[in-house]
PDB file of N, CA and C in Angstrom:
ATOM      1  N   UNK A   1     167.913 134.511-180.051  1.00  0.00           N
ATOM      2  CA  UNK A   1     168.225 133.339-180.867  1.00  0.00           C
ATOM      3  C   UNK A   1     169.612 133.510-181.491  1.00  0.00           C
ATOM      4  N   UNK A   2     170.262 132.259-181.413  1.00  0.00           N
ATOM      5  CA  UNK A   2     171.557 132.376-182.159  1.00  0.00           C
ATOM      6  C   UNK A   2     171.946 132.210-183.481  1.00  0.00           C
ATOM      7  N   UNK A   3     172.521 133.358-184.279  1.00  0.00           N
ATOM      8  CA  UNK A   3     172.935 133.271-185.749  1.00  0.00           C
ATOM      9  C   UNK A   3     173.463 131.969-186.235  1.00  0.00           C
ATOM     10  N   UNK A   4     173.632 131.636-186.798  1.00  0.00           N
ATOM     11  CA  UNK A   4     174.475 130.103-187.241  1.00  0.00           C
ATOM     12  C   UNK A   4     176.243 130.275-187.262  1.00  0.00           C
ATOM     13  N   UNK A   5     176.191 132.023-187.457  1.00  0.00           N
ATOM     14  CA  UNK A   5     177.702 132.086-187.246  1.00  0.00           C
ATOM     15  C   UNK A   5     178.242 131.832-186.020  1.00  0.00           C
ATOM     16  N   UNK A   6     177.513 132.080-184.943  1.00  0.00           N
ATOM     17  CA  UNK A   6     177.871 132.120-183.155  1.00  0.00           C
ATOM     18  C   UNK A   6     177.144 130.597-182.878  1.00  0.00           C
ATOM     19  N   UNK A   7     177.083 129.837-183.330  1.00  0.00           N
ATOM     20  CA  UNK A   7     177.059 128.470-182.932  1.00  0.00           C
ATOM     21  C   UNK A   7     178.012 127.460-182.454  1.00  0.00           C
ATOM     22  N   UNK A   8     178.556 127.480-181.731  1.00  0.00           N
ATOM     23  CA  UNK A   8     179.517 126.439-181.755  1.00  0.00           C
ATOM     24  C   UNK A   8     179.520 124.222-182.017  1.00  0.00           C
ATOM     25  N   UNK A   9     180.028 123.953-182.375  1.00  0.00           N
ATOM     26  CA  UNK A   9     179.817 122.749-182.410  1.00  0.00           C
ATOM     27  C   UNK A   9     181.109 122.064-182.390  1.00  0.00           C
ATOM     28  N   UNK A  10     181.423 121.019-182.203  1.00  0.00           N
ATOM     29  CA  UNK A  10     182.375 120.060-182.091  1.00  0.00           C
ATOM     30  C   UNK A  10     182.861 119.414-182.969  1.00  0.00           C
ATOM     31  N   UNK A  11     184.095 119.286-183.530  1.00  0.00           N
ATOM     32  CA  UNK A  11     183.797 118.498-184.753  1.00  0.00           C
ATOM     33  C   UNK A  11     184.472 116.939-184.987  1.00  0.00           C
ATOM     34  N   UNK A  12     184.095 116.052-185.130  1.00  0.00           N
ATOM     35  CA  UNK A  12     185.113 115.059-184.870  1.00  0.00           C
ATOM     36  C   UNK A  12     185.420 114.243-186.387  1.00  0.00           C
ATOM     37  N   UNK A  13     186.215 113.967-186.850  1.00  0.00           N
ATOM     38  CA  UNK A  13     186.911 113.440-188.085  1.00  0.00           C
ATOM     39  C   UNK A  13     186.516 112.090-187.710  1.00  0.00           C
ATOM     40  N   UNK A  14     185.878 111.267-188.730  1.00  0.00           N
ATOM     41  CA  UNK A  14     185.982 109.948-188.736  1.00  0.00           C
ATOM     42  C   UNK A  14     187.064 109.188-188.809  1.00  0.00           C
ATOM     43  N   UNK A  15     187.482 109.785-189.794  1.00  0.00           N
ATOM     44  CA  UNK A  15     189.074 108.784-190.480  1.00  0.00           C
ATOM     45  C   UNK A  15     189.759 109.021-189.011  1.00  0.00           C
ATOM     46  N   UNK A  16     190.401 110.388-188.991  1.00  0.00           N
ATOM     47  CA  UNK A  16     191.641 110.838-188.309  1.00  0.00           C
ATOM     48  C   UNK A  16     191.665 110.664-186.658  1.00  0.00           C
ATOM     49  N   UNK A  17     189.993 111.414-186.679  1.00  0.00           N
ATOM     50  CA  UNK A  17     189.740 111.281-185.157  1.00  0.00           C
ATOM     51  C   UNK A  17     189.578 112.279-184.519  1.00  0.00           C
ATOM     52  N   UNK A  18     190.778 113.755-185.637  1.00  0.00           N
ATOM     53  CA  UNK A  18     190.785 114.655-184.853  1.00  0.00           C
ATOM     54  C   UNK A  18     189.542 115.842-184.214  1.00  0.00           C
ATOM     55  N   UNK A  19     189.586 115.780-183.388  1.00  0.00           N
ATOM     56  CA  UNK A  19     188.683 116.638-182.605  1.00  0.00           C
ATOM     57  C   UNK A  19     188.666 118.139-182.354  1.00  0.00           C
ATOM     58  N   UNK A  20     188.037 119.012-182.858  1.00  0.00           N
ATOM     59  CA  UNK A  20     187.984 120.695-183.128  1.00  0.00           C
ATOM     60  C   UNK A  20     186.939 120.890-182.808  1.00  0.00           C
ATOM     61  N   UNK A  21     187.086 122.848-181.708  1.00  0.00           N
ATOM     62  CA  UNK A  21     185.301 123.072-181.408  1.00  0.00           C
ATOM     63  C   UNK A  21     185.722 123.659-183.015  1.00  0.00           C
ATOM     64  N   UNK A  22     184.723 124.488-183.368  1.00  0.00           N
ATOM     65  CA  UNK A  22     184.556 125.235-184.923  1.00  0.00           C
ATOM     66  C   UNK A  22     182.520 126.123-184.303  1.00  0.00           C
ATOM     67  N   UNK A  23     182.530 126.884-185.451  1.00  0.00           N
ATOM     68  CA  UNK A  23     181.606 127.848-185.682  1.00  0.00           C
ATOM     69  C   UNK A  23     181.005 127.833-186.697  1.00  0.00           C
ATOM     70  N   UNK A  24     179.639 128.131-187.056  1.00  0.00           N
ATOM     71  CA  UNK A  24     178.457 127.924-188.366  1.00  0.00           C
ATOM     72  C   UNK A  24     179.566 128.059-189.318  1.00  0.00           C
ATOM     73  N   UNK A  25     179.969 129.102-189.738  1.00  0.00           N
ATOM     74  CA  UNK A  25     180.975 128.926-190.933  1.00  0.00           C
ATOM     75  C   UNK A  25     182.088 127.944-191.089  1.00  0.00           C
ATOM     76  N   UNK A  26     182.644 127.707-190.264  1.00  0.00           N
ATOM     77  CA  UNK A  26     183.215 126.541-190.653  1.00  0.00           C
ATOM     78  C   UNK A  26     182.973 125.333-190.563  1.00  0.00           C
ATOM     79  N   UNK A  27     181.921 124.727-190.013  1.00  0.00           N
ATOM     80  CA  UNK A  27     181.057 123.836-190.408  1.00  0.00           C
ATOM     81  C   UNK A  27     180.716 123.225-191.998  1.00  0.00           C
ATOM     82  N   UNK A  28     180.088 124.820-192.360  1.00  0.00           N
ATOM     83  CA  UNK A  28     180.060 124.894-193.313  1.00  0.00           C
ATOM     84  C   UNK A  28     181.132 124.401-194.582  1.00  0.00           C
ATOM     85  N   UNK A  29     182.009 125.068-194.284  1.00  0.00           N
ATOM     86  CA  UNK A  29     183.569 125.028-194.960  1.00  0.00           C
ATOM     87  C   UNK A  29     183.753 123.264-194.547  1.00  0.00           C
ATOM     88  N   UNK A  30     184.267 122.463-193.899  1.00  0.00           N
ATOM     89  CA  UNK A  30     184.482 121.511-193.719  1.00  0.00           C
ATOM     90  C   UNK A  30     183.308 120.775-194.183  1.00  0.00           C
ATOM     91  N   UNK A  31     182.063 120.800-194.364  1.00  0.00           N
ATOM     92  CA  UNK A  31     180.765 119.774-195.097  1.00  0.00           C
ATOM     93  C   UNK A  31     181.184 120.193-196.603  1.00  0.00           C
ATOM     94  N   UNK A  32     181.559 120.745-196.811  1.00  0.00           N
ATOM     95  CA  UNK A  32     181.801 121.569-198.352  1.00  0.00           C
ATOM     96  C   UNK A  32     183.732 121.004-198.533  1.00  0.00           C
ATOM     97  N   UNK A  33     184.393 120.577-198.008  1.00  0.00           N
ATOM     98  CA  UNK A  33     185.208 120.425-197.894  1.00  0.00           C
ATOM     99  C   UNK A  33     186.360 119.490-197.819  1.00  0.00           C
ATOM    100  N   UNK A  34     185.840 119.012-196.971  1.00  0.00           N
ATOM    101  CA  UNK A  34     186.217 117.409-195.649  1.00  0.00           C
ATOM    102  C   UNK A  34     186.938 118.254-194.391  1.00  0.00           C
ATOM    103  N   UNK A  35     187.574 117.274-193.992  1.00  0.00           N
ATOM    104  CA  UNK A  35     188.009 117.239-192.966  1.00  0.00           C
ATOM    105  C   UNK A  35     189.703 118.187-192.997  1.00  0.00           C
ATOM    106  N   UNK A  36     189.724 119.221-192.363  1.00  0.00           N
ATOM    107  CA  UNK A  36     190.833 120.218-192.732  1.00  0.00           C
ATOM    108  C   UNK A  36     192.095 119.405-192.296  1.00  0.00           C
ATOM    109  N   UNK A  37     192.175 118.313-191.838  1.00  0.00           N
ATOM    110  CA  UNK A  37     193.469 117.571-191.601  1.00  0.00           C
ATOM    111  C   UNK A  37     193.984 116.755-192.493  1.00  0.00           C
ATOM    112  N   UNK A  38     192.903 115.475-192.368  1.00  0.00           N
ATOM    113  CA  UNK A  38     193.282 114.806-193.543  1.00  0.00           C
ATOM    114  C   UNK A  38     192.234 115.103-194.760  1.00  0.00           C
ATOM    115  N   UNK A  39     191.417 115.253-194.980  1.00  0.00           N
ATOM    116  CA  UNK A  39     190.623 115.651-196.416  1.00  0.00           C
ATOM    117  C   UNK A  39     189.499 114.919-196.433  1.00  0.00           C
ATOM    118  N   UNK A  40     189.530 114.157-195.541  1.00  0.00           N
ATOM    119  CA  UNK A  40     188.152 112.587-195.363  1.00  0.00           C
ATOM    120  C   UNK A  40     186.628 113.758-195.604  1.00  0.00           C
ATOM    121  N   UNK A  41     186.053 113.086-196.634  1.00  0.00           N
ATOM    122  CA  UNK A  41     184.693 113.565-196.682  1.00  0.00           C
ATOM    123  C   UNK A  41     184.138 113.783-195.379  1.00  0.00           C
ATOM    124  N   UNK A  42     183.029 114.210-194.726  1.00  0.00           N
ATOM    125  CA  UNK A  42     182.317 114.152-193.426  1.00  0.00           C
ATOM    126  C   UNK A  42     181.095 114.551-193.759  1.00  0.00           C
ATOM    127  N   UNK A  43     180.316 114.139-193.054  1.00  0.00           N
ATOM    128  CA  UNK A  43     178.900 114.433-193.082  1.00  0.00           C
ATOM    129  C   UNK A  43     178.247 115.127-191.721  1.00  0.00           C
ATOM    130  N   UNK A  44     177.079 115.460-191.721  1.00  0.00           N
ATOM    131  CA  UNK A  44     176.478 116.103-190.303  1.00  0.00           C
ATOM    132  C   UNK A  44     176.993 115.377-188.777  1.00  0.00           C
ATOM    133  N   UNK A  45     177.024 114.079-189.349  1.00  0.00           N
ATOM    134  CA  UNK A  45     176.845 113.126-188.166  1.00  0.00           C
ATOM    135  C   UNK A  45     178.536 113.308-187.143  1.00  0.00           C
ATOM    136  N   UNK A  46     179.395 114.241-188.014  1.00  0.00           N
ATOM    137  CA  UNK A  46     180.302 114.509-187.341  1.00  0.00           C
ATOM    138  C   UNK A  46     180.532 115.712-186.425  1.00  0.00           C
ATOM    139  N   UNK A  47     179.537 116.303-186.193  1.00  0.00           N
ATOM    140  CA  UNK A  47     179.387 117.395-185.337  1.00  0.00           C
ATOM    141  C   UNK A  47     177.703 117.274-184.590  1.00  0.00           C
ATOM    142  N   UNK A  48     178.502 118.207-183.237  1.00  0.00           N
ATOM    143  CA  UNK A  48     177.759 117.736-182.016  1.00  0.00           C
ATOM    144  C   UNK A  48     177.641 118.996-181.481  1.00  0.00           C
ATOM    145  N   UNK A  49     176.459 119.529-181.070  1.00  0.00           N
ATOM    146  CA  UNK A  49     176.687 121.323-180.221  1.00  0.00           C
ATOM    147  C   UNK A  49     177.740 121.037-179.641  1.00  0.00           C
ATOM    148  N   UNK A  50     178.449 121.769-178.944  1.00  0.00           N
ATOM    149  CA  UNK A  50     179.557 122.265-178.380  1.00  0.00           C
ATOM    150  C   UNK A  50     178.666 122.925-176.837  1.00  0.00           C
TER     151      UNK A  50
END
């Protein structure tokens, strides 16, 4: 079974658009965060397994 750190997922920015794979922790970091480009809040619905 996979840790949440070795997860990959996809991440896509609503506002911006921009598109990043990323890993459990930074998932994390960006739901806690926004969006590391432009700052746009995001929610779950912006990431997709990878």
């Amino acid at each position: 079974m996979e840790s949440e750190s070795m997860k990959e997922y996809e991440f896509t920015c609503p506002a911006c658009g921009q598109q990043i794979e990323i890993n459990g922790p930074m998932r994390t970091a960006i739901l806690s965060n926004g969006c590391p480009i432009c700052s746009t809040s995001v929610s779950d619905d912006s990431f997709a397994p990878a």
